[in-house]
C-alpha atoms as a PDB file:
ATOM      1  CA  UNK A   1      24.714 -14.712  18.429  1.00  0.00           C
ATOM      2  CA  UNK A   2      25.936 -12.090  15.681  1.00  0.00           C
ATOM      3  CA  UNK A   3      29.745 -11.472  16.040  1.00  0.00           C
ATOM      4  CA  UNK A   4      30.458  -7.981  16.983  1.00  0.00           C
ATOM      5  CA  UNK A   5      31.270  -5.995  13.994  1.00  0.00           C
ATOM      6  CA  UNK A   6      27.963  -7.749  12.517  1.00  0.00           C
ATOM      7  CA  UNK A   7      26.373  -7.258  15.132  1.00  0.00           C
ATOM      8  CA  UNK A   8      26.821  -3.241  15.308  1.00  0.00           C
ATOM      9  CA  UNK A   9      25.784  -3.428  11.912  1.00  0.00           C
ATOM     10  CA  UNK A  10      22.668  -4.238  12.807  1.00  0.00           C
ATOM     11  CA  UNK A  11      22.150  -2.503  15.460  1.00  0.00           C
ATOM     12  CA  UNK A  12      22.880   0.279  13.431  1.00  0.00           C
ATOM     13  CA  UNK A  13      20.517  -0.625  10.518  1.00  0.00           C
ATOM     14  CA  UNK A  14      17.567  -1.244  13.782  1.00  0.00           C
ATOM     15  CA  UNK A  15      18.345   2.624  15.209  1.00  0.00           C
ATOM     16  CA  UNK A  16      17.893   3.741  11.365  1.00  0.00           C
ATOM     17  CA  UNK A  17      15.257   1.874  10.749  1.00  0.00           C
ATOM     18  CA  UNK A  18      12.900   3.192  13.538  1.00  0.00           C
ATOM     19  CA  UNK A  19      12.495   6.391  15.726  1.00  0.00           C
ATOM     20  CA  UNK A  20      12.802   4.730  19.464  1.00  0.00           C
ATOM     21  CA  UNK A  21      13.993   1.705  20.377  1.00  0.00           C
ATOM     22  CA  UNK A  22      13.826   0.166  24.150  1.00  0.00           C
ATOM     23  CA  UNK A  23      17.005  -1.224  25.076  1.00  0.00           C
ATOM     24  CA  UNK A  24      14.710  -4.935  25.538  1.00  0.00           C
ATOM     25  CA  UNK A  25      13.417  -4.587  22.096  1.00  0.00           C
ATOM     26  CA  UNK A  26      17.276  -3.803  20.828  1.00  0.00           C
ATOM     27  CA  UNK A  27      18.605  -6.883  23.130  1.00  0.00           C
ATOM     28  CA  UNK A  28      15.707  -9.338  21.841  1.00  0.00           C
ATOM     29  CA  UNK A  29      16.535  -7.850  18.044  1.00  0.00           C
ATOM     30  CA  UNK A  30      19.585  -9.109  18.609  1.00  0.00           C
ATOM     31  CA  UNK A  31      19.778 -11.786  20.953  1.00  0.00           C
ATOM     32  CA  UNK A  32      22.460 -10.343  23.646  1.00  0.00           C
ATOM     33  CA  UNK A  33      21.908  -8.514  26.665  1.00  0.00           C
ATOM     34  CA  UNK A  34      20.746  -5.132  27.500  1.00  0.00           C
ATOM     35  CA  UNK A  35      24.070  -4.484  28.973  1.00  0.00           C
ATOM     36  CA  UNK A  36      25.770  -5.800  25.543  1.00  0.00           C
ATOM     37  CA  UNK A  37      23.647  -3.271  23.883  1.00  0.00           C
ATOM     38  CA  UNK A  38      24.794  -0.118  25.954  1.00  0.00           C
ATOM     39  CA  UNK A  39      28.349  -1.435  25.406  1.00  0.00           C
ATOM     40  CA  UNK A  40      27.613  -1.633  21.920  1.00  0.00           C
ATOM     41  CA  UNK A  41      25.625   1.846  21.549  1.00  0.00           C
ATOM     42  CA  UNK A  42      29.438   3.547  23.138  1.00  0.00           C
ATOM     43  CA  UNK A  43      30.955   2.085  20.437  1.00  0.00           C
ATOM     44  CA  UNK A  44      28.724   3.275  17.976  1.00  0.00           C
ATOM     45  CA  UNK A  45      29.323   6.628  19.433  1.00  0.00           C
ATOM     46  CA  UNK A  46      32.998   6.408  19.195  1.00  0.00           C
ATOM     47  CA  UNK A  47      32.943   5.735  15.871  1.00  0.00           C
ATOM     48  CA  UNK A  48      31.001   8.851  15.674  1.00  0.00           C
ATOM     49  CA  UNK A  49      27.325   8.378  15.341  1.00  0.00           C
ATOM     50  CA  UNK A  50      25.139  10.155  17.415  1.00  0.00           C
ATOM     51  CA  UNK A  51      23.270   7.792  19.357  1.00  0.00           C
ATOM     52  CA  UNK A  52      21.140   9.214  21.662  1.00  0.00           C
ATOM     53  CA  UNK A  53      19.350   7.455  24.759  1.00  0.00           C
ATOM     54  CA  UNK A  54      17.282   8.350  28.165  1.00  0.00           C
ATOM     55  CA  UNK A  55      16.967   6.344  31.274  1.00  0.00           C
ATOM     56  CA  UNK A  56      14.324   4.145  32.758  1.00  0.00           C
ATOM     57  CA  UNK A  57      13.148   1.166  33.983  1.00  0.00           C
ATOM     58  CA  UNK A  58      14.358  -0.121  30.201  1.00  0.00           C
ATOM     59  CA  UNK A  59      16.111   2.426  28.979  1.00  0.00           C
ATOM     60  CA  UNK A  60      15.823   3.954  25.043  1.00  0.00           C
ATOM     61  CA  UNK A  61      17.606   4.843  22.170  1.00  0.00           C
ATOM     62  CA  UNK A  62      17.317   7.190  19.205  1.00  0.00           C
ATOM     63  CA  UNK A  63      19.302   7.926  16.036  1.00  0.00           C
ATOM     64  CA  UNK A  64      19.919  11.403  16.186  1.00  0.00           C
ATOM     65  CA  UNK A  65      20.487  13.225  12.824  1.00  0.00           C
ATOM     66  CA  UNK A  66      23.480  13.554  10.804  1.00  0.00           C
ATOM     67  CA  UNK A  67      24.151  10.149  11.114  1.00  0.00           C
ATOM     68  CA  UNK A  68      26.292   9.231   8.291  1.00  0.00           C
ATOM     69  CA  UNK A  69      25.603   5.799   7.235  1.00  0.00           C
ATOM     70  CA  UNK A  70      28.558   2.935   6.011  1.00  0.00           C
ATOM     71  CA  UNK A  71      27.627   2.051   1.977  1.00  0.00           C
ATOM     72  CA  UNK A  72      24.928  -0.929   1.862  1.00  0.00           C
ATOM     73  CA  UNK A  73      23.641  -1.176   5.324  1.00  0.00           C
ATOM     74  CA  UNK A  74      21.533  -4.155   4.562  1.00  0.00           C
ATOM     75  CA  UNK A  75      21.778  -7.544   6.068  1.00  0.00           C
ATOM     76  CA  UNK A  76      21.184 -10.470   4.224  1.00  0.00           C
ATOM     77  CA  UNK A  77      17.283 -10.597   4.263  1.00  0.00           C
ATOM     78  CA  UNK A  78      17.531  -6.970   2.952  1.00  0.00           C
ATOM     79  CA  UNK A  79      20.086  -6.759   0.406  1.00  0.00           C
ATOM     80  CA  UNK A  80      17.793  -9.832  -1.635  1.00  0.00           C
ATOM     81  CA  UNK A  81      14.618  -7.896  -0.927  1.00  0.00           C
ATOM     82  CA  UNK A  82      15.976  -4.675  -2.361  1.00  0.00           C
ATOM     83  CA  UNK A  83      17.508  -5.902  -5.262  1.00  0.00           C
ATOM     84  CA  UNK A  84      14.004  -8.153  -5.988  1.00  0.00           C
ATOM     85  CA  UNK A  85      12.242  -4.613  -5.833  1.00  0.00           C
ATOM     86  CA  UNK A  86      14.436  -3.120  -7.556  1.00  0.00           C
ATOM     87  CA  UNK A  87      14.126  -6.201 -10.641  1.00  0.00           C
ATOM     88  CA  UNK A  88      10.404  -5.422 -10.343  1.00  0.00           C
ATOM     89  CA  UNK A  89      10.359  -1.723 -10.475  1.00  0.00           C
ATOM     90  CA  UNK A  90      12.537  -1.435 -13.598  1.00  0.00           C
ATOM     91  CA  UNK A  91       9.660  -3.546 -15.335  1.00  0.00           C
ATOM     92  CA  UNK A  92       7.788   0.008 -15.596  1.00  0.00           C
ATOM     93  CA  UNK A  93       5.023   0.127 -13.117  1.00  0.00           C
ATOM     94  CA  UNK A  94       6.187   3.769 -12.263  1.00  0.00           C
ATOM     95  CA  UNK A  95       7.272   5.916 -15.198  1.00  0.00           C
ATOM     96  CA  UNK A  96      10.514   7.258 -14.937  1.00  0.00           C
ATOM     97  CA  UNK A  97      11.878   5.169 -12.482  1.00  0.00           C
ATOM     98  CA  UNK A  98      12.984   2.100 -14.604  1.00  0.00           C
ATOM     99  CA  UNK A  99      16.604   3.627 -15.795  1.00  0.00           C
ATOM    100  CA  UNK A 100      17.239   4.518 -11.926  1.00  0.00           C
ATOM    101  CA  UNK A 101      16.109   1.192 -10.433  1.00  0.00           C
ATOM    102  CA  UNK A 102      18.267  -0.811 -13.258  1.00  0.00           C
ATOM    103  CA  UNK A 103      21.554   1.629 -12.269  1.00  0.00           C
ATOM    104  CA  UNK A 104      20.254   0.888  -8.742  1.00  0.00           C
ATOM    105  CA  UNK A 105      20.111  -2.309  -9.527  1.00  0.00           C
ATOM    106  CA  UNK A 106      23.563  -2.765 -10.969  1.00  0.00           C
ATOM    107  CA  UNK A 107      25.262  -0.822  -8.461  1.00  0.00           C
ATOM    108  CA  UNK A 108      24.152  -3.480  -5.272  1.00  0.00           C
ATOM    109  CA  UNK A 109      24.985  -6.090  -7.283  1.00  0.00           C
ATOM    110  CA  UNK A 110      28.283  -5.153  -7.313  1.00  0.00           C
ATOM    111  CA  UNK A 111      28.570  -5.210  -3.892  1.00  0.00           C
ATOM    112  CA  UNK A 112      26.569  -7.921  -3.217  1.00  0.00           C
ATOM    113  CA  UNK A 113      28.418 -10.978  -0.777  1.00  0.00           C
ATOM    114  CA  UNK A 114      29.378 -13.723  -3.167  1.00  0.00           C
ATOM    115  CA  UNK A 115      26.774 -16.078  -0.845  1.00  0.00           C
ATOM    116  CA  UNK A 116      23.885 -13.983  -1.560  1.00  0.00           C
ATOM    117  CA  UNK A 117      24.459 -14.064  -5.543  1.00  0.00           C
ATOM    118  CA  UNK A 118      23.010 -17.498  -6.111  1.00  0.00           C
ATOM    119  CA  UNK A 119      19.748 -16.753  -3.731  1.00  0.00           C
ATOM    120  CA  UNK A 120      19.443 -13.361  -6.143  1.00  0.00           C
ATOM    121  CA  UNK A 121      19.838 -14.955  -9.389  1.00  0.00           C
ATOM    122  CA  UNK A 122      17.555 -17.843  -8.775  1.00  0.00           C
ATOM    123  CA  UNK A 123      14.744 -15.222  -7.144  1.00  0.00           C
ATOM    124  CA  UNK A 124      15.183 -13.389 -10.359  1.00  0.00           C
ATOM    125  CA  UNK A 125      14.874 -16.054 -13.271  1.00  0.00           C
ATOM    126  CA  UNK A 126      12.102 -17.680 -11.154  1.00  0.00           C
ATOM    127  CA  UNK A 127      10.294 -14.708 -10.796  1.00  0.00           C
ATOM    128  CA  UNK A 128       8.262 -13.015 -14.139  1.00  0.00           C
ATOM    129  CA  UNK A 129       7.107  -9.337 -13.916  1.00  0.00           C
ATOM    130  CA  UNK A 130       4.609  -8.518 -16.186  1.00  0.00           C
ATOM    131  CA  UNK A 131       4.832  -5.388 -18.068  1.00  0.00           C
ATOM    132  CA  UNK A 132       1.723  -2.925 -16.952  1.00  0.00           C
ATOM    133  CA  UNK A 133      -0.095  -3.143 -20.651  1.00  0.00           C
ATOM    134  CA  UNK A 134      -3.233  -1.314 -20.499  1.00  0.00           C
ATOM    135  CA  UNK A 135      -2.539  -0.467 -16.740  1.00  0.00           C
ATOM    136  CA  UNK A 136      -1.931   3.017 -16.343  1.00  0.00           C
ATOM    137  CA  UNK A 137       1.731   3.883 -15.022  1.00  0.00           C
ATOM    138  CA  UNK A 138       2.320   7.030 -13.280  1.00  0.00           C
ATOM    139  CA  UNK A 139       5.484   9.595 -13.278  1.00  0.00           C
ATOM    140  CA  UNK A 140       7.957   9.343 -10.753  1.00  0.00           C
ATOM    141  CA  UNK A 141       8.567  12.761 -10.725  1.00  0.00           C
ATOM    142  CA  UNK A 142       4.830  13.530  -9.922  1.00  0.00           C
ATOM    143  CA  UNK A 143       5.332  10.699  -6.942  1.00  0.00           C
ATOM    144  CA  UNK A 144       8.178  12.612  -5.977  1.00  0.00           C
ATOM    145  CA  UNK A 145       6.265  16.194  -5.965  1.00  0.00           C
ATOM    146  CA  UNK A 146       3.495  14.472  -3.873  1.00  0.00           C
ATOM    147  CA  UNK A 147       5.288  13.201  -1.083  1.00  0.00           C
ATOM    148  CA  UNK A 148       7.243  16.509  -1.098  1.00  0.00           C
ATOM    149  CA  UNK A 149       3.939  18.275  -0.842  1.00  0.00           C
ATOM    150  CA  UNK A 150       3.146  15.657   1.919  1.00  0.00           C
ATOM    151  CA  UNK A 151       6.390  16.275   4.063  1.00  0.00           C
ATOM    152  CA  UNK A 152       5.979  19.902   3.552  1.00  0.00           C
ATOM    153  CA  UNK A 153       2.601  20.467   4.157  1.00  0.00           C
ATOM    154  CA  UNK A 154       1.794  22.316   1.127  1.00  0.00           C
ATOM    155  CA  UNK A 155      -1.129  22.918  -0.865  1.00  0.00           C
ATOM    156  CA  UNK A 156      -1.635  20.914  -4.089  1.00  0.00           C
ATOM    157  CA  UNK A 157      -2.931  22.605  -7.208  1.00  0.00           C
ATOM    158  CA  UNK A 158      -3.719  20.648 -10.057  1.00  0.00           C
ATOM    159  CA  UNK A 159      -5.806  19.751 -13.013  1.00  0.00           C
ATOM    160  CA  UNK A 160      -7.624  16.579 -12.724  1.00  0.00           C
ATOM    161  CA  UNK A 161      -9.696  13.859 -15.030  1.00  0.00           C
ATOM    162  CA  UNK A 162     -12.204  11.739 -13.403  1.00  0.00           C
ATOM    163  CA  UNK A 163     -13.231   8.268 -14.029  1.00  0.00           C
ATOM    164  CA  UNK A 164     -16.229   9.929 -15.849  1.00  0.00           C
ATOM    165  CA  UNK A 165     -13.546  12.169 -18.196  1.00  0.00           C
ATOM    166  CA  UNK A 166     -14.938  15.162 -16.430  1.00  0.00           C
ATOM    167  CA  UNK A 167     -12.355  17.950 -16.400  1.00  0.00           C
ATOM    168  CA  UNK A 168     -11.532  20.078 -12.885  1.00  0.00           C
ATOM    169  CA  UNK A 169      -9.324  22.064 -11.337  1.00  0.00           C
ATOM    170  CA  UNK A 170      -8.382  21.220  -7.814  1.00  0.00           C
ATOM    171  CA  UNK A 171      -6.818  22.496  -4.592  1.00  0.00           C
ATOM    172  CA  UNK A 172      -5.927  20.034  -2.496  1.00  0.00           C
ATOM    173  CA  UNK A 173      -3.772  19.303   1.045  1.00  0.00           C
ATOM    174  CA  UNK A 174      -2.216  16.327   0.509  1.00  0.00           C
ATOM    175  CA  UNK A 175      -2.118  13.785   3.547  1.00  0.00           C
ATOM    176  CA  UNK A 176      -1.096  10.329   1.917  1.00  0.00           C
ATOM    177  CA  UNK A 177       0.057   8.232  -1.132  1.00  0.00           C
ATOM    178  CA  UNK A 178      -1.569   5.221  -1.575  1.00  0.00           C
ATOM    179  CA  UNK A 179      -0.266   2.392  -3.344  1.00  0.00           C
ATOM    180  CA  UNK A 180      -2.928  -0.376  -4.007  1.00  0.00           C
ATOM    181  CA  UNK A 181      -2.187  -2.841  -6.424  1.00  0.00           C
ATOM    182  CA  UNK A 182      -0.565  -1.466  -9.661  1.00  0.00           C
ATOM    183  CA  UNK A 183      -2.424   2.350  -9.279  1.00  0.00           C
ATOM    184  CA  UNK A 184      -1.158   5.077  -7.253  1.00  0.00           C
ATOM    185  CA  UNK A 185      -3.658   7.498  -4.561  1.00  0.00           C
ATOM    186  CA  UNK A 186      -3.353  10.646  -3.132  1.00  0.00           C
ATOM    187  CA  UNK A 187      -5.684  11.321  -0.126  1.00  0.00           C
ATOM    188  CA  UNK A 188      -5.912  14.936   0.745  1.00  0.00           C
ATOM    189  CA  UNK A 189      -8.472  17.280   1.817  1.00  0.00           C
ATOM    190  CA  UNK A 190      -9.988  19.432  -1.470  1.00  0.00           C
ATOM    191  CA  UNK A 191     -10.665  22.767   0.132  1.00  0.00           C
ATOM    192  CA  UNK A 192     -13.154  23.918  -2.331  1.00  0.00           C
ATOM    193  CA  UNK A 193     -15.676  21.203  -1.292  1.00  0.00           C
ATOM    194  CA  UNK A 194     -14.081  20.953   2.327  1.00  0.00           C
ATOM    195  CA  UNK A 195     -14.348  17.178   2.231  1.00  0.00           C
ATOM    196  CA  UNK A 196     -11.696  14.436   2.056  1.00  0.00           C
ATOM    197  CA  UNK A 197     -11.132  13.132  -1.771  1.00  0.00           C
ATOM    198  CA  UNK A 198      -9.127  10.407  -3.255  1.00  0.00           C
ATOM    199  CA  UNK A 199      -7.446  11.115  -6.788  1.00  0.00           C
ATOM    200  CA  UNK A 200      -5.656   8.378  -9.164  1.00  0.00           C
ATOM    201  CA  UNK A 201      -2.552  10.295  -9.659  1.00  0.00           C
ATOM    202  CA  UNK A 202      -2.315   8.829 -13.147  1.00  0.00           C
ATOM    203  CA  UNK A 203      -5.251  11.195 -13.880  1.00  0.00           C
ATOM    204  CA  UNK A 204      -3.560  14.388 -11.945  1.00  0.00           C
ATOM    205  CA  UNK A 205      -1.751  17.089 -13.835  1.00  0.00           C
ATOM    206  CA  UNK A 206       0.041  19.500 -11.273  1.00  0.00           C
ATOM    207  CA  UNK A 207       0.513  22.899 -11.683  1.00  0.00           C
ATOM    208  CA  UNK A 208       3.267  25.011 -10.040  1.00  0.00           C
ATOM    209  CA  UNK A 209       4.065  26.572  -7.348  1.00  0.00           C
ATOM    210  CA  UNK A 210       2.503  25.114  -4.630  1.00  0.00           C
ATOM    211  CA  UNK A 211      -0.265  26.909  -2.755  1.00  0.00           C
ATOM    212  CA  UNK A 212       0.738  28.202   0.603  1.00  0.00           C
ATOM    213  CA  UNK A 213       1.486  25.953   4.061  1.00  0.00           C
ATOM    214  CA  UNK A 214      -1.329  23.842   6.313  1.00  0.00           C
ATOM    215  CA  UNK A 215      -1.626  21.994   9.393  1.00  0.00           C
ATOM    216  CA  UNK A 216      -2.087  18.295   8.609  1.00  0.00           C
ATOM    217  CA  UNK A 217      -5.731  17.560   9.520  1.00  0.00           C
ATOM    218  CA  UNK A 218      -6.508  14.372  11.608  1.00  0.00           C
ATOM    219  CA  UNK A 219      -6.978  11.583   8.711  1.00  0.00           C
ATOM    220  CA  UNK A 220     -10.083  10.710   7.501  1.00  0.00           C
ATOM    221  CA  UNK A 221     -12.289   7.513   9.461  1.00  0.00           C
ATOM    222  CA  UNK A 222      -9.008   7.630  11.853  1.00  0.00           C
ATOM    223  CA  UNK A 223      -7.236   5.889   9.700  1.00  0.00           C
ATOM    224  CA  UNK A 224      -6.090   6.205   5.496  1.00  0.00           C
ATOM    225  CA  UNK A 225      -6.676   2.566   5.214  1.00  0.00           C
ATOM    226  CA  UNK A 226     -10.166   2.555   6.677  1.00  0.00           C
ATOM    227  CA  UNK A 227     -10.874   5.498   5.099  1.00  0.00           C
ATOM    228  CA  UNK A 228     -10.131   3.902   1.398  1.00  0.00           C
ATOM    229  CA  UNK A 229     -11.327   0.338   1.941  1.00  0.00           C
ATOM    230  CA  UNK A 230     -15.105   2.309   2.871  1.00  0.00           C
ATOM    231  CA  UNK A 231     -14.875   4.529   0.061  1.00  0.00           C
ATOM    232  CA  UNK A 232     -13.029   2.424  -2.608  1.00  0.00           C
ATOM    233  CA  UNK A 233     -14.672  -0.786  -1.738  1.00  0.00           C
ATOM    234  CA  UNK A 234     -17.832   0.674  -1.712  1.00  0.00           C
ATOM    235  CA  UNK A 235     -19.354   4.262  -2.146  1.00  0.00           C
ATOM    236  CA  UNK A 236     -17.641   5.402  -4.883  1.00  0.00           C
ATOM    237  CA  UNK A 237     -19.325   2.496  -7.263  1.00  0.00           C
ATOM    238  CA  UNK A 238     -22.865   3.667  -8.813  1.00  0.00           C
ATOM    239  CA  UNK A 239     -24.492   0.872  -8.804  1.00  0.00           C
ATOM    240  CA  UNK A 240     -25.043  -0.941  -5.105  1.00  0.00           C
ATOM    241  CA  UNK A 241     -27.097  -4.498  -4.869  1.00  0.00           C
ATOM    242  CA  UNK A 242     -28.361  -5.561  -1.755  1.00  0.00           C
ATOM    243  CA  UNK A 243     -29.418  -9.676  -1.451  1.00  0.00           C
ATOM    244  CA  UNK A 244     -30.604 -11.853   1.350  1.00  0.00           C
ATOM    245  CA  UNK A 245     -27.914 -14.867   1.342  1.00  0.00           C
ATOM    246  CA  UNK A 246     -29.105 -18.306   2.593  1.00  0.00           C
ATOM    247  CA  UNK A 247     -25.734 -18.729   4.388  1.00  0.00           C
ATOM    248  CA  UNK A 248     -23.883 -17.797   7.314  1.00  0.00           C
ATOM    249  CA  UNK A 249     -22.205 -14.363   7.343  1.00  0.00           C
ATOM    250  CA  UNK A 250     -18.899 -16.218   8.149  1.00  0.00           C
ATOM    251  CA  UNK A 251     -19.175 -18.225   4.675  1.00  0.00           C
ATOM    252  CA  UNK A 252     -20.556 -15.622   2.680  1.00  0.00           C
ATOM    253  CA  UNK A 253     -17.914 -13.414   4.058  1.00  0.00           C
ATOM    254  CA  UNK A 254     -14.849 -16.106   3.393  1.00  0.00           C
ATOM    255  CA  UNK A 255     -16.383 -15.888  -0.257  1.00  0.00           C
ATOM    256  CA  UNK A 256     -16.611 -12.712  -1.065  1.00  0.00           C
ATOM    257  CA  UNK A 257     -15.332  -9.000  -0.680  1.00  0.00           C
ATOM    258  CA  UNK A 258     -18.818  -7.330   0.356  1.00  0.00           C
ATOM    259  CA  UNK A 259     -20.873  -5.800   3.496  1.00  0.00           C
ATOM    260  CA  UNK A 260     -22.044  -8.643   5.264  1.00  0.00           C
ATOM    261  CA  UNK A 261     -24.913  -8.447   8.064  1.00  0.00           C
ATOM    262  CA  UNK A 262     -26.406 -11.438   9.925  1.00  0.00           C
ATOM    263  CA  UNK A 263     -29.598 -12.124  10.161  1.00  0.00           C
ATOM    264  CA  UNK A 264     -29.409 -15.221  11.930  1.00  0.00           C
ATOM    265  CA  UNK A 265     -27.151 -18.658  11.889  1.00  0.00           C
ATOM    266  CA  UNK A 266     -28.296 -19.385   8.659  1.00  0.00           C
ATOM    267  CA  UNK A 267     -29.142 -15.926   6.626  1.00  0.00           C
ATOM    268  CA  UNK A 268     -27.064 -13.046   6.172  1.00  0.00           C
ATOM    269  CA  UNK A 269     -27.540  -9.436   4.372  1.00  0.00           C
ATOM    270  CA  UNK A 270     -24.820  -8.879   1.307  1.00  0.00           C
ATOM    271  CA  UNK A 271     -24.397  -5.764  -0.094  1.00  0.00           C
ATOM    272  CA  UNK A 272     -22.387  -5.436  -3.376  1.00  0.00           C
ATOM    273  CA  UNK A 273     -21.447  -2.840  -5.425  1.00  0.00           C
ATOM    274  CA  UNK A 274     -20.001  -2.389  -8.599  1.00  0.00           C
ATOM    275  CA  UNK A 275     -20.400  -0.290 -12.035  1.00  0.00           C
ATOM    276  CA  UNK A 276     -22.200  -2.571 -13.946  1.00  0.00           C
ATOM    277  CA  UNK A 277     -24.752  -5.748 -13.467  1.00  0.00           C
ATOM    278  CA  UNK A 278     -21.518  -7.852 -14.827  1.00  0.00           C
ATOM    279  CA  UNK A 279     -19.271  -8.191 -11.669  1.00  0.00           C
ATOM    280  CA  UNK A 280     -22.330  -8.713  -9.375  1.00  0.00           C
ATOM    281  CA  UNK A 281     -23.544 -11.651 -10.929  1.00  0.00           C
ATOM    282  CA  UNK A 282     -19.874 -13.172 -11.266  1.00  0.00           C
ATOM    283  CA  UNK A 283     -19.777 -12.761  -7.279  1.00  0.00           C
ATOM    284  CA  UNK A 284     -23.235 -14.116  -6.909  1.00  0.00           C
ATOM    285  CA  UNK A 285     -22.532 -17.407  -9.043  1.00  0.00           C
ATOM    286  CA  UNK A 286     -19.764 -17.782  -6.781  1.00  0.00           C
ATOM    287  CA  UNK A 287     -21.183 -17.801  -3.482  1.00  0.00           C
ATOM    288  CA  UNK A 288     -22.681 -21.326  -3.855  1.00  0.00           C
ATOM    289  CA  UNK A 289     -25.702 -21.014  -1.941  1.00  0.00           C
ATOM    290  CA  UNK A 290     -29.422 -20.002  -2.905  1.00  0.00           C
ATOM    291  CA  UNK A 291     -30.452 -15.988  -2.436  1.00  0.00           C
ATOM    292  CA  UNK A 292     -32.818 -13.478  -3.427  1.00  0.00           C
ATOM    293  CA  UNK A 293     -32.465 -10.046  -4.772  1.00  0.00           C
ATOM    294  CA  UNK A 294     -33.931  -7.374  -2.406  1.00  0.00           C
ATOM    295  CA  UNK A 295     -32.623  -4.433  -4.877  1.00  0.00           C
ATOM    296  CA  UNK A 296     -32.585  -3.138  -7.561  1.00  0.00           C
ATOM    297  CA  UNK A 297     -35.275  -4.504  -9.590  1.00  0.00           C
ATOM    298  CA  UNK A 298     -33.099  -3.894 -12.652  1.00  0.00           C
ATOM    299  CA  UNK A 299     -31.254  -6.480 -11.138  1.00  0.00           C
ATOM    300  CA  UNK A 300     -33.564  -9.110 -10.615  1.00  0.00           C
ATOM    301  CA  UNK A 301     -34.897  -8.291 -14.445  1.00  0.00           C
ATOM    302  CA  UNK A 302     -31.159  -8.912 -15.651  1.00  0.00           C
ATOM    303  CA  UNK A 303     -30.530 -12.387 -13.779  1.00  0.00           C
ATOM    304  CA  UNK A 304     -34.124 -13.261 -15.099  1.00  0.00           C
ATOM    305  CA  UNK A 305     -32.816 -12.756 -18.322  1.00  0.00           C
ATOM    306  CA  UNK A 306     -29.131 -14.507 -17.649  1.00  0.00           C
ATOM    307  CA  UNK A 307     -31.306 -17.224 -17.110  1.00  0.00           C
ATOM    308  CA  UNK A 308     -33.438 -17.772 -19.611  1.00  0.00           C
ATOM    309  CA  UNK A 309     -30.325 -17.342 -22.052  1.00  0.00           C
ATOM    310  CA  UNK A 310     -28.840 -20.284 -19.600  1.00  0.00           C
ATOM    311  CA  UNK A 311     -31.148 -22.226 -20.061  1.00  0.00           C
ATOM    312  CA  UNK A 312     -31.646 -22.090 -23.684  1.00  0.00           C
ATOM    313  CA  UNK A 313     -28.062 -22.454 -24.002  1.00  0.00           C
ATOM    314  CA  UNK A 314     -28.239 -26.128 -22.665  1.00  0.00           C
ATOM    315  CA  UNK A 315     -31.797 -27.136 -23.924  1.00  0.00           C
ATOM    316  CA  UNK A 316     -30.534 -27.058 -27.413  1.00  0.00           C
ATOM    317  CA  UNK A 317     -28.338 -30.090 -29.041  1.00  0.00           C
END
């Protein structure tokens, strides 16, 4: 059990770290009683943070605002992952924001506990960060704009570059920013076409100011996630392949990222798509079980010819 000053820590860092908390989930956070956590809650309030809470068969809590919190309000879990995140922003995935994250950086290492210090340094010289290269980085002041359009609910306006280097100029609400792997989203509805878009922000150039207020639309599929692994994973590709897999749709589908439909115990439908003939074969040679090509026929002509060059290529001494 967490000693008392600790422990209010933490309860403190909980109540900050969430919108409503049920004295149970608070007690089970921190292993005391529900009673121990009203006691607890008072003296957070004497101390003058306004903790606010409603009755019921449970009970609930709420940080109200104006809280002002202590410096570092991390336990130990935290205070490493921070400072990790911080080692791995300042590598330059997001323009802008390496000077801040190393100041960051060197400012909670200061204040780091003397026991945490060795679990840092070894996390850091174990870990390497590789610089982005050819990846494209994007500006943390346009990240910033975003999610200030986002809170706001403000119309975007900018110029934008697609993946085909056609030029447009775009008015957009902005619902989410999507991180997904080392590129940055923004999901928003583009009014001129009234349909939902995604944009690489790398590729957006915003103008100012920002076009008047809006109501936040339900997102797109239900859900931002759905929405991009449909239209990321799939539709927004220009070529699609569609094969008949002699394999179950539970191994094809342990194999490889695709739409998978069984036919029966033994067969399955995969869809694939991609922008070139390239990546489709690569996934094909990996499934490890025999298929044929329902369409395209360009398809079918290019694996022909894949193996024919195959074959030569082992024929010959």
């Amino acid at each position: 059990m967490l000693e008392t000053s600790a422990r209010l820590l933490r309860l403190l860092s909980l109540l900050q770290m969430r919108r409503d908390w049920s004295g149970t989930e608070l007690a089970g956070r921190l292993g005391v009683t529900t009673r121990t956590v009203r006691r607890d809650v008072d003296r957070l309030r004497e101390l003058g943070y306004p903790v606010h809470a409603w009755k019921g068969p449970v009970g609930g809590y709420r940080l109200g605002a104006g809280a002002s919190l202590p410096p570092l309000l991390l336990d130990d879990e935290e205070a490493v992952a921070v400072t990790v995140g911080l080692h791995t922003t300042a590598a330059g995935h997001v323009s802008g924001a390496e000077e801040a994250s190393l100041r960051a950086l060197a400012k909670i290492e200061q204040v780091l506990p003397s026991r945490l210090r060795p679990q840092v340094a070894a996390l850091k010289g174990a870990v390497v960060t590789m610089p982005p290269g050819s990846e494209p980085t994007v500006e943390a002041a346009a990240l910033t704009a975003i999610s200030a359009a986002v809170r706001a609910g403000e119309l975007l306006r900018f110029d934008y570059v697609s993946h085909h280097e056609t030029e447009s100029r775009r008015a957009v609400e902005p619902h989410r920013l999507v991180c997904w792997g080392r590129r940055w989203y923004l999901v928003g509805w583009d009014v001129e076409r009234a349909d939902w878009r995604t944009f690489r922000v790398d590729r957006i150039s915003l103008r100012t100011p920002n076009g008047p207020r809006f109501a936040h639309r339900e997102p797109p599929d239900g859900d931002v996630a759905a929405y991009l692994r449909r239209t990321m994973g799939f539709e927004m590709w220009p070529l699609r392949a569609r094969l008949r897999v002699h394999a179950s749709a539970a191994e094809v589908t342990a194999r490889v990222n695709g739409t998978v439909t069984p036919l029966d115990d033994h067969t399955c439908l995969l869809e694939l798509a991609a922008d070139s003939f390239g990546p489709v074969v690569l996934v094909l040679s990996m499934l490890d079980a025999d298929f044929e090509v329902e369409s395209p026929p360009e398809l079918a002509r290019h694996i022909r010819k894949l193996s024919t060059r195959f074959a030569d290529a082992v024929t010959h001494d």
